[in-house]
Protein backbone atom coordinates (compact mmCIF):
# COMPACT_ATOMS: atom_id res chain seq x y z
CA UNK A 1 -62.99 -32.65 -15.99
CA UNK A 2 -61.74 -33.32 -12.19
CA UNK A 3 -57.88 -34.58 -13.91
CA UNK A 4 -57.76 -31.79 -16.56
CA UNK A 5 -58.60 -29.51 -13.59
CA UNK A 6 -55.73 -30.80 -11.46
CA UNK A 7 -53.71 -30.51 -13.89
CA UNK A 8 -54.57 -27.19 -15.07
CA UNK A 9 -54.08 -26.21 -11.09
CA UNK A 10 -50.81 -27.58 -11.27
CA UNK A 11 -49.12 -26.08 -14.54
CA UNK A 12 -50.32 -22.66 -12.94
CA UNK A 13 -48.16 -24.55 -9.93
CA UNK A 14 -45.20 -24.22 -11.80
CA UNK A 15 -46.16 -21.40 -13.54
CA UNK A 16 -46.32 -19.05 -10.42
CA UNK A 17 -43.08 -21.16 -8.97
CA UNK A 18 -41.00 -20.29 -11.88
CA UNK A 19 -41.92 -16.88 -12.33
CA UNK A 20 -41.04 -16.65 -8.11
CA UNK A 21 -37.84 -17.96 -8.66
CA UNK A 22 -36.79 -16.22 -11.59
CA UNK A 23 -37.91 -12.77 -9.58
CA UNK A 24 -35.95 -13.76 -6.46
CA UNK A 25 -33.08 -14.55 -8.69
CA UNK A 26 -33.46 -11.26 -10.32
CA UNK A 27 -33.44 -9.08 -7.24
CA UNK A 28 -30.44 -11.53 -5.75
CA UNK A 29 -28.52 -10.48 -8.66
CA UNK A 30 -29.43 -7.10 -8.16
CA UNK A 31 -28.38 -7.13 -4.22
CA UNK A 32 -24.99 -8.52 -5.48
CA UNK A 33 -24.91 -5.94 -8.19
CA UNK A 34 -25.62 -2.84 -6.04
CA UNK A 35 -23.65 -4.37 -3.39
CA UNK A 36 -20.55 -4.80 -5.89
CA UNK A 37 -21.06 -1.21 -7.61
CA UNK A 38 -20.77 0.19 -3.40
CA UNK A 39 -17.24 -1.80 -2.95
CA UNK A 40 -16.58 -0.42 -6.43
CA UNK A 41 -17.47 2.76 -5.12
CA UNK A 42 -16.20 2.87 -2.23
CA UNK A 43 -12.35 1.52 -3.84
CA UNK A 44 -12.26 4.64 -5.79
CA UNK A 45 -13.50 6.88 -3.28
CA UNK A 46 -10.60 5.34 -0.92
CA UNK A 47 -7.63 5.29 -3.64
CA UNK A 48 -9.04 9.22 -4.52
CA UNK A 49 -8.45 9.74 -0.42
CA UNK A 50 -5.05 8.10 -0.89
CA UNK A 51 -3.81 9.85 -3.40
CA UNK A 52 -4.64 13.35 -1.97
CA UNK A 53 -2.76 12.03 1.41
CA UNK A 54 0.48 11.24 -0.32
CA UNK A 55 0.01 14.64 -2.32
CA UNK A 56 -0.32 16.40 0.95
CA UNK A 57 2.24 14.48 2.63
CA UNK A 58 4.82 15.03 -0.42
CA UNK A 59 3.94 18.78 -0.59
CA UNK A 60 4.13 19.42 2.98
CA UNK A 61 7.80 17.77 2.78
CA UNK A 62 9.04 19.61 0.56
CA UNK A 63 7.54 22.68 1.85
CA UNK A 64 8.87 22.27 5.69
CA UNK A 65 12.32 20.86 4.27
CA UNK A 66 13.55 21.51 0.90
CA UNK A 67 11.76 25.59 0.67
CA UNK A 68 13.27 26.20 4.21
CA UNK A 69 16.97 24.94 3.07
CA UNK A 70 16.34 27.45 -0.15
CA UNK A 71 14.90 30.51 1.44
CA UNK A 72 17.77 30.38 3.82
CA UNK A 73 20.47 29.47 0.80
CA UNK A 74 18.96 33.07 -0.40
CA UNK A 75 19.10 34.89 2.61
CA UNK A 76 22.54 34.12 2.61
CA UNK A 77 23.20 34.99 -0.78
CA UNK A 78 21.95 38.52 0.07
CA UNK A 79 24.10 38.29 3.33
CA UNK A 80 27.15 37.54 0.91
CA UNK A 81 26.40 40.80 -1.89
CA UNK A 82 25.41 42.84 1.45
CA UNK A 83 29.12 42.07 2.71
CA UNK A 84 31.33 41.47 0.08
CA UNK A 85 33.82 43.93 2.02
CA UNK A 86 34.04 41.20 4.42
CA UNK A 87 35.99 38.14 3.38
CA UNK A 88 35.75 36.23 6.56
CA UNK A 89 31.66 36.66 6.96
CA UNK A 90 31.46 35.56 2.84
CA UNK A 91 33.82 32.35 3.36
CA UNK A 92 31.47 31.13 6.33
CA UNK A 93 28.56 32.30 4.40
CA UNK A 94 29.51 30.34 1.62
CA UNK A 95 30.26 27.00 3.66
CA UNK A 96 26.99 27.37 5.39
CA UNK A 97 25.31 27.54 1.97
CA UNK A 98 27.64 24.66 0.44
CA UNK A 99 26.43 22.39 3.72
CA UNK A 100 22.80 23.54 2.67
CA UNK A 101 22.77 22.37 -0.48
CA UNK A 102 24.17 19.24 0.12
CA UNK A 103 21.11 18.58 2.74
CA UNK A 104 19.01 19.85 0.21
CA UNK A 105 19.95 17.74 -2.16
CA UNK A 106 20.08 14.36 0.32
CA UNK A 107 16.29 15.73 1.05
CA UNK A 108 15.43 15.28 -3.11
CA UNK A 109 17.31 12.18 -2.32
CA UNK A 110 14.86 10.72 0.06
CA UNK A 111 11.39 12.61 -1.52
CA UNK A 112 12.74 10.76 -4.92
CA UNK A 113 13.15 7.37 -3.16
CA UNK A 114 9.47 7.20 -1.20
CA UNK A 115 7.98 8.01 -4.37
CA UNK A 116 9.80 5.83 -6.70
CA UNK A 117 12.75 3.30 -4.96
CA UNK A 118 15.98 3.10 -7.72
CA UNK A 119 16.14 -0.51 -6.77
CA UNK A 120 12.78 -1.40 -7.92
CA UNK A 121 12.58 0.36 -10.99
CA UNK A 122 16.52 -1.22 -11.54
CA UNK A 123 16.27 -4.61 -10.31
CA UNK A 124 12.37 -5.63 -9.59
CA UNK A 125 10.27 -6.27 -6.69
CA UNK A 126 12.22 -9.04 -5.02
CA UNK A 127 15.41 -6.93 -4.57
CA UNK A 128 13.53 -3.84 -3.83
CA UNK A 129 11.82 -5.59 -0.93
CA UNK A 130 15.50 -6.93 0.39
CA UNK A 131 16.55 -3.16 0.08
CA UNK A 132 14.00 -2.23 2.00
CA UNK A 133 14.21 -4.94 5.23
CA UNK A 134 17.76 -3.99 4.62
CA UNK A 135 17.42 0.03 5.32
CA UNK A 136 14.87 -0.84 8.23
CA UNK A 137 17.68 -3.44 9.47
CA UNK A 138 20.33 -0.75 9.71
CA UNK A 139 17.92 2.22 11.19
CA UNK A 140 17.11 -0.31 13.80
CA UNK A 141 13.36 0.30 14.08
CA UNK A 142 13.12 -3.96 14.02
CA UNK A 143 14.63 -7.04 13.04
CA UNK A 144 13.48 -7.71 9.31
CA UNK A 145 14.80 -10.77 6.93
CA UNK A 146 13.56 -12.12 3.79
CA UNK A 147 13.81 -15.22 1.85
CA UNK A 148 12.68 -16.41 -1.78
CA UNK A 149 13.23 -19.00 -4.18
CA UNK A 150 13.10 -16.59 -7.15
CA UNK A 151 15.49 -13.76 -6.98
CA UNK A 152 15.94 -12.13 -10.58
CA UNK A 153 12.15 -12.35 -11.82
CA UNK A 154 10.40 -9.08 -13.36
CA UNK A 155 6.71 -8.37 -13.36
CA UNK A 156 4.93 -5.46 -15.00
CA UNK A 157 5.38 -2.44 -14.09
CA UNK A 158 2.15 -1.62 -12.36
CA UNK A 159 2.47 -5.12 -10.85
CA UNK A 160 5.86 -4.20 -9.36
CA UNK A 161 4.85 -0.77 -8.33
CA UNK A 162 1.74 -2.05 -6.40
CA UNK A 163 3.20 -5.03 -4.97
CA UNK A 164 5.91 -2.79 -3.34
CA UNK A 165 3.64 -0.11 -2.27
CA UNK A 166 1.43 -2.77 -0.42
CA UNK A 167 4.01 -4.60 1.34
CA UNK A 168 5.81 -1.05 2.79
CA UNK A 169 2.56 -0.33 4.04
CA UNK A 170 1.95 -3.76 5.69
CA UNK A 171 5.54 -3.24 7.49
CA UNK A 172 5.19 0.12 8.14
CA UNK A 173 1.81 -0.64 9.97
CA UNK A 174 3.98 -3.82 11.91
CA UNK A 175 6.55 -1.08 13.10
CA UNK A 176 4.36 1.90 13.94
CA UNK A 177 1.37 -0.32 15.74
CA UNK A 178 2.41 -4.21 16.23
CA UNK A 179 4.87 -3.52 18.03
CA UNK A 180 6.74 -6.38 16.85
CA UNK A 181 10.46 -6.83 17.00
CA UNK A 182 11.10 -9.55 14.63
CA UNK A 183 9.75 -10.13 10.90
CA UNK A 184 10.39 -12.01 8.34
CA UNK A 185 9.33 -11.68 4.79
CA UNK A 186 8.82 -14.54 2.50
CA UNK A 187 8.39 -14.14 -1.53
CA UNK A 188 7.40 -17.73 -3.38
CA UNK A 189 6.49 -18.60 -6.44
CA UNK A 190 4.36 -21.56 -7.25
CA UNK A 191 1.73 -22.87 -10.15
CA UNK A 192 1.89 -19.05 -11.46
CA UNK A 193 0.89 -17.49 -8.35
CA UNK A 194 3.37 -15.50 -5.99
CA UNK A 195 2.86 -15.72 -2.56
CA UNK A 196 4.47 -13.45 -0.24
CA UNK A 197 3.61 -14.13 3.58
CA UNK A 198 4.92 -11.77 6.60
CA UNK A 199 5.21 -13.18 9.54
CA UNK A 200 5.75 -11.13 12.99
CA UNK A 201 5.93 -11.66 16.64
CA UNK A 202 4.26 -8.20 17.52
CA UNK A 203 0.36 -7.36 18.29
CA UNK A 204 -2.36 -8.78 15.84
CA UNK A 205 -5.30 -7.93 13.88
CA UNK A 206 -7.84 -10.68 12.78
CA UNK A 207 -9.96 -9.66 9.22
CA UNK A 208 -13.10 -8.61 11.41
CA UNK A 209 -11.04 -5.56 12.96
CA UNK A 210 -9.55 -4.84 9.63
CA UNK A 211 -12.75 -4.37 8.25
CA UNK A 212 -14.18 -2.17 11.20
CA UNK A 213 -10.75 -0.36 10.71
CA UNK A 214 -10.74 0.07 6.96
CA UNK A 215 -14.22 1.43 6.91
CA UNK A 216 -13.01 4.88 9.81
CA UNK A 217 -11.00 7.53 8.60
CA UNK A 218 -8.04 5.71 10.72
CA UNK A 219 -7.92 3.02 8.65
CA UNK A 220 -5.99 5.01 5.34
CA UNK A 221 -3.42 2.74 5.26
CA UNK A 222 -5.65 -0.16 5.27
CA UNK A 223 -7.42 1.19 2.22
CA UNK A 224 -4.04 1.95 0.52
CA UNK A 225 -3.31 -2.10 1.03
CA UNK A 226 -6.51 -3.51 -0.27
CA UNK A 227 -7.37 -0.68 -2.90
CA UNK A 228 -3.98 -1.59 -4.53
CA UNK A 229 -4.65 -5.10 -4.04
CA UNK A 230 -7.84 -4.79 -6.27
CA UNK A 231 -5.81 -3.02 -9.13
CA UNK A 232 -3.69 -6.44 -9.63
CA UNK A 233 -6.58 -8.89 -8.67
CA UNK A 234 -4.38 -9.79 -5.26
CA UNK A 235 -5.46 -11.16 -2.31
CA UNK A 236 -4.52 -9.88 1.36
CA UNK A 237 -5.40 -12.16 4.30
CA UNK A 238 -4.87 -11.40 7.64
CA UNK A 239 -3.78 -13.97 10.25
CA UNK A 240 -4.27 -13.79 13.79
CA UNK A 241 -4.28 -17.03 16.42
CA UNK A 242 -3.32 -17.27 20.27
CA UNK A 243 0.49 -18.28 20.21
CA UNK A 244 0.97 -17.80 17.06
CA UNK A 245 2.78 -15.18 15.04
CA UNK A 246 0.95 -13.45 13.14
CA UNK A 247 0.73 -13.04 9.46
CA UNK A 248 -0.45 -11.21 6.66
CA UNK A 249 -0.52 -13.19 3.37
CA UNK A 250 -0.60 -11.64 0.02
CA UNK A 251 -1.49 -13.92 -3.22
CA UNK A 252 -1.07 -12.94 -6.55
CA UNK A 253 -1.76 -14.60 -9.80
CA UNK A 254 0.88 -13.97 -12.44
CA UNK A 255 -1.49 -15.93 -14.88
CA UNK A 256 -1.63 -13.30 -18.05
């Protein structure tokens, strides 16, 4: 009686045990559920933010630039029916327009380019990247170079796009807040992963301030970088050590 007892005592043991375990596993899964469906969440809400910004932006350039070039094009139009008894005022009238039009055009030009760069959609990611260090090169806002052991390899098209998109940001945030005055860009491939790492000798951030940042209104940009990085699967890693240069790393499986 005393051993089937014990025993009894003990199969309700493991009863009660396994039935704990398997309800602390369920409400671990759920944590990491919820907590997954929040970052999910909170992805979309920052791309829908994103998105609005570069509609805003877009609009408001073409708005303050392109409209004022036209409504003045127009005045000047009415200037030229107004005075057509006047063939001096009409053949400055007409220059002035001919000079507006070509900014207006160069304008189109550059609204075209930030939204879609020729090179990339010509040549691929690699060359659009040297375009770009190239154009920041030659405005002088920093010292830029890149190197690669691939040169002429495509990706997908939303690969490309998203790839680019993320690394302007990363630079653009190097130039407007690091400070830096040297970078250099490196694109590798290896075991079907592409690896591009940025190295600079400005200011750094360490991954504890880019989350604090990337959770304020501030941090847009930051969003822009890791919400694309999600839409590829990529990885962005920021590096920050005392006497070091810094470094953001981007990793990228091209595994199908």
């Amino acid at each position: 009686m005393v051993g089937s007892a014990a025993i009894l005592i003990l199969c309700t043991a493991i009863i009660g045990f396994v039935v704990f375990y398997q309800r602390r596993s369920m409400e671990h899964r759920k944590k990491l559920s919820d907590a997954e469906t929040l970052h999910q969440k909170n992805l979309l809400d920052a791309s829908i933010q994103i998105t609005e910004k570069e509609r805003e932006r877009i609009s408001k350039n073409i708005h303050d630039e392109i409209g004022t070039y036209l409504n003045v094009i127009r005045l000047n139009q009415a200037k030229i029916s107004r005075h057509a008894s006047d063939p001096l005022m009409v053949i400055n009238l007409i220059e002035e327009n001919n000079k507006l039009l070509e900014e207006t055009i160069q304008s189109v030009r550059a609204i075209s380019h930030d939204l879609m760069s020729p090179t990339l959609v010509k040549l691929g990611f690699m060359k659009a990247i040297s375009e770009l260090c190239r154009q920041i090169r030659v405005s002088g806002s920093m010292q830029i170079t890149t190197n690669s052991n691939v040169e002429d390899v495509r990706f997908s098209p939303k690969m490309e796009m998203q790839l680019y998109r993320i690394c302007k940001e990363v630079i653009n945030n190097i130039i407007k807040h690091a400070k830096a005055n040297n970078t250099i860009v490196s694109m590798l491939i290896n075991n079907n992963h592409l690896k591009i790492d940025i190295e600079h000798n400005g200011e750094g951030i360490d991954m504890a301030s880019i989350q604090t940042l990337s959770e304020n209104a501030t941090g847009l940009g930051l969003k822009s970088i890791f919400s694309r990085a999600q839409i590829i699967n990529a990885t962005v890693q920021y590096i920050s050590l005392p006497n070091q240069l810094s470094k953001i790393i981007i990793d990228v499986s091209l595994q199908p």
